[in-house]
Structure formats: C-alpha cells, structure tokens
Protein backbone atom coordinates (compact mmCIF):
# COMPACT_ATOMS: atom_id res chain seq x y z
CA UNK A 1 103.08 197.43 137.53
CA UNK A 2 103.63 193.72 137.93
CA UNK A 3 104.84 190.90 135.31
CA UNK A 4 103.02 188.12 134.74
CA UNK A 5 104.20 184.88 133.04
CA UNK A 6 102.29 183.05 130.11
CA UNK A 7 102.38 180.84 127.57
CA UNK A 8 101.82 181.41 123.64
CA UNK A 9 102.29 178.92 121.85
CA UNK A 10 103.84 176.43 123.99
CA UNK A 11 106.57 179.61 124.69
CA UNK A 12 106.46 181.73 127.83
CA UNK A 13 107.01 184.73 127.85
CA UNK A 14 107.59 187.70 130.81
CA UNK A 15 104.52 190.53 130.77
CA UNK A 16 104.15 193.99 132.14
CA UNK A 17 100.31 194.58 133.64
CA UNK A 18 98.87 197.74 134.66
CA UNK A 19 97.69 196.78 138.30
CA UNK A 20 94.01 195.32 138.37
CA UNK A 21 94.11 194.58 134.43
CA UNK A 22 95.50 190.82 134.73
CA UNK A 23 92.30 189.21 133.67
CA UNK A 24 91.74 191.23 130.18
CA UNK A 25 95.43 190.61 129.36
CA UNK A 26 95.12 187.01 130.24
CA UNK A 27 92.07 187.15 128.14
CA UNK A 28 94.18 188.84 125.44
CA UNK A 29 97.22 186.10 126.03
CA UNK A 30 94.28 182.99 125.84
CA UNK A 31 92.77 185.15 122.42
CA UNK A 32 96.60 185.03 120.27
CA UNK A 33 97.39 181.73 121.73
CA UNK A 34 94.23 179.89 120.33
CA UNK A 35 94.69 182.02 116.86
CA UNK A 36 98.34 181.08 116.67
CA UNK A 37 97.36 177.53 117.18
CA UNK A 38 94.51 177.05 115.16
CA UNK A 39 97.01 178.80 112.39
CA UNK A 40 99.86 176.47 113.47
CA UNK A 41 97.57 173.20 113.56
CA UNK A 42 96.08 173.91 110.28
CA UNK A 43 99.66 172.77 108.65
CA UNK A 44 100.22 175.19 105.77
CA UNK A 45 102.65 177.31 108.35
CA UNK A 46 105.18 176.57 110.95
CA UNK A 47 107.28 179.44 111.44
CA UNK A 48 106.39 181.26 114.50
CA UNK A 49 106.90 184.61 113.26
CA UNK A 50 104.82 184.01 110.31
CA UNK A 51 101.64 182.34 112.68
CA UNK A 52 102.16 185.39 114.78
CA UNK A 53 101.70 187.89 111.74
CA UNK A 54 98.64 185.91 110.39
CA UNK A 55 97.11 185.86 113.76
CA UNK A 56 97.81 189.56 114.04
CA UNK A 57 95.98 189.73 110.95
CA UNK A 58 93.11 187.44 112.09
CA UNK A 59 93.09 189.64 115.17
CA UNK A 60 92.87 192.69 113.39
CA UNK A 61 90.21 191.65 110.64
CA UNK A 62 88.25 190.56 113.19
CA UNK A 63 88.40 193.74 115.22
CA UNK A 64 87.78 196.20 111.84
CA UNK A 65 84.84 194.14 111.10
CA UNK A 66 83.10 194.73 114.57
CA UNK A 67 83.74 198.35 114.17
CA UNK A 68 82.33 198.06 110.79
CA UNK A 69 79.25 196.82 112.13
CA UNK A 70 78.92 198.71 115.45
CA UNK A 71 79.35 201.93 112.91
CA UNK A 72 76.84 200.90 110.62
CA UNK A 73 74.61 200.41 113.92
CA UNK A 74 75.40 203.75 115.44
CA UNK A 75 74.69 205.22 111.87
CA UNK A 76 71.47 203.51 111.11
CA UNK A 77 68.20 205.70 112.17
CA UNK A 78 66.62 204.69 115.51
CA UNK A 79 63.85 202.47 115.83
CA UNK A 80 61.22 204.92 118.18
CA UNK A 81 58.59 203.07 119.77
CA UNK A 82 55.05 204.07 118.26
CA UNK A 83 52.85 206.03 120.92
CA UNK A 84 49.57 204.53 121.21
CA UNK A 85 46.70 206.61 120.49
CA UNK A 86 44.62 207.56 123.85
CA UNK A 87 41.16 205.57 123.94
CA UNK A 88 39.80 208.51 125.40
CA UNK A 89 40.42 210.60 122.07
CA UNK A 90 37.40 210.81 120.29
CA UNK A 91 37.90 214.03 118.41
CA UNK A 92 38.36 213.00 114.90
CA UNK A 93 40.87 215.72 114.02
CA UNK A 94 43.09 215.18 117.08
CA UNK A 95 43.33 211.34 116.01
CA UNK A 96 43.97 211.76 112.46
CA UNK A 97 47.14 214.43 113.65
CA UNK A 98 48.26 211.51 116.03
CA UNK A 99 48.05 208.92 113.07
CA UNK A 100 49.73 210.70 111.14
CA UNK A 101 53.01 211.89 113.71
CA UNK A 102 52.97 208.16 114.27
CA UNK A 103 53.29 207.23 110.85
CA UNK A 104 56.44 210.04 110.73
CA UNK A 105 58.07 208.31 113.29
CA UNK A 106 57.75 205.04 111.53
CA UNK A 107 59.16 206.33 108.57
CA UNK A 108 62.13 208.12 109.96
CA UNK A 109 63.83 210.35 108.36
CA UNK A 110 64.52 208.83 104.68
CA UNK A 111 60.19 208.83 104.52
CA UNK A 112 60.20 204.71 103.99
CA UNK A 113 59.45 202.03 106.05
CA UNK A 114 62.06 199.57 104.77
C-alpha cells in the first residue's frame, strides 16, 4: 500500500492507496475538494469541519439519488424490440397470432402502453 499526498482545501493531507487505485482516489480527493470549495466560496460557512460535513452531505445526496434512479431503472419493465412480421406470411391466422404476441410485448406486463 503506498501514501499519497493531496490537497483539500488548500490542506494536505497523507493517504493510504490500495496499489493500482491512485487515479479513483485522486478522483475522489479532486470530487470533496471542489464540494468543500464551492461550500467554502459560497460565504455562509467557514469552518472547515462544518464545509466538510455539508460536503459529506452533498456527497451523499448526490450518491442516494443515483441509486434512486438506477433502481427505478432496474425496476422499470424492459423495453423488447417488436419482431417484425415475415413478408412471406400470408396465412391470415398465423399473422393475426403474430399481431397480437407483438402487441403483448408492447404492453408488458401491467397490459398498457404508457
């Protein structure tokens, strides 16, 4: 494990790294840094341990919410590509029986489109 030094707020500070993970905690370091900062320049706060817990905060909001949204994603019913109908199809009963397994698919599984 190596240490790697950075800067947070104009403050350095002495970090343990896994081996071979320096650039996602220097893209961790660069992500609190330009929270704290954008905390710090916005005036209402100056104490450092208080920017730190608001960017924490931020940080954390901003992390729930993605998960929010990548669950609601996951959880939402799959788009499936229609299957065209054969041109060579001609028998009426075979086509209708296509329609209408395409028209499933559309619907999914609540039996709406929207």
């Amino acid at each position: 494990m190596k240490q790697i030094e950075v800067q947070i707020l104009q403050q350095s500070y002495l970090l343990a790294c896994p081996d071979g993970q320096e650039s996602r905690l220097l893209e961790a370091v660069e992500r609190v840094d330009t929270a704290m900062t954008r905390i710090r320049d916005a005036g209402k706060v100056r104490a450092r341990e208080r920017i730190a817990v608001l960017a924490a905060l931020n940080l954390a909001f901003e992390i729930a919410d993605r998960e929010a949204a990548d669950l609601a994603a996951a959880s939402a019913p799959a788009r499936i590509a229609p299957t065209p109908i054969a041109p060579h199809v001609h028998d009426s009963d075979e086509r209708v029986q296509q329609l209408l397994l395409r028209l499933d698919e559309a619907l999914g599984e609540d039996g709406r489109l929207l």
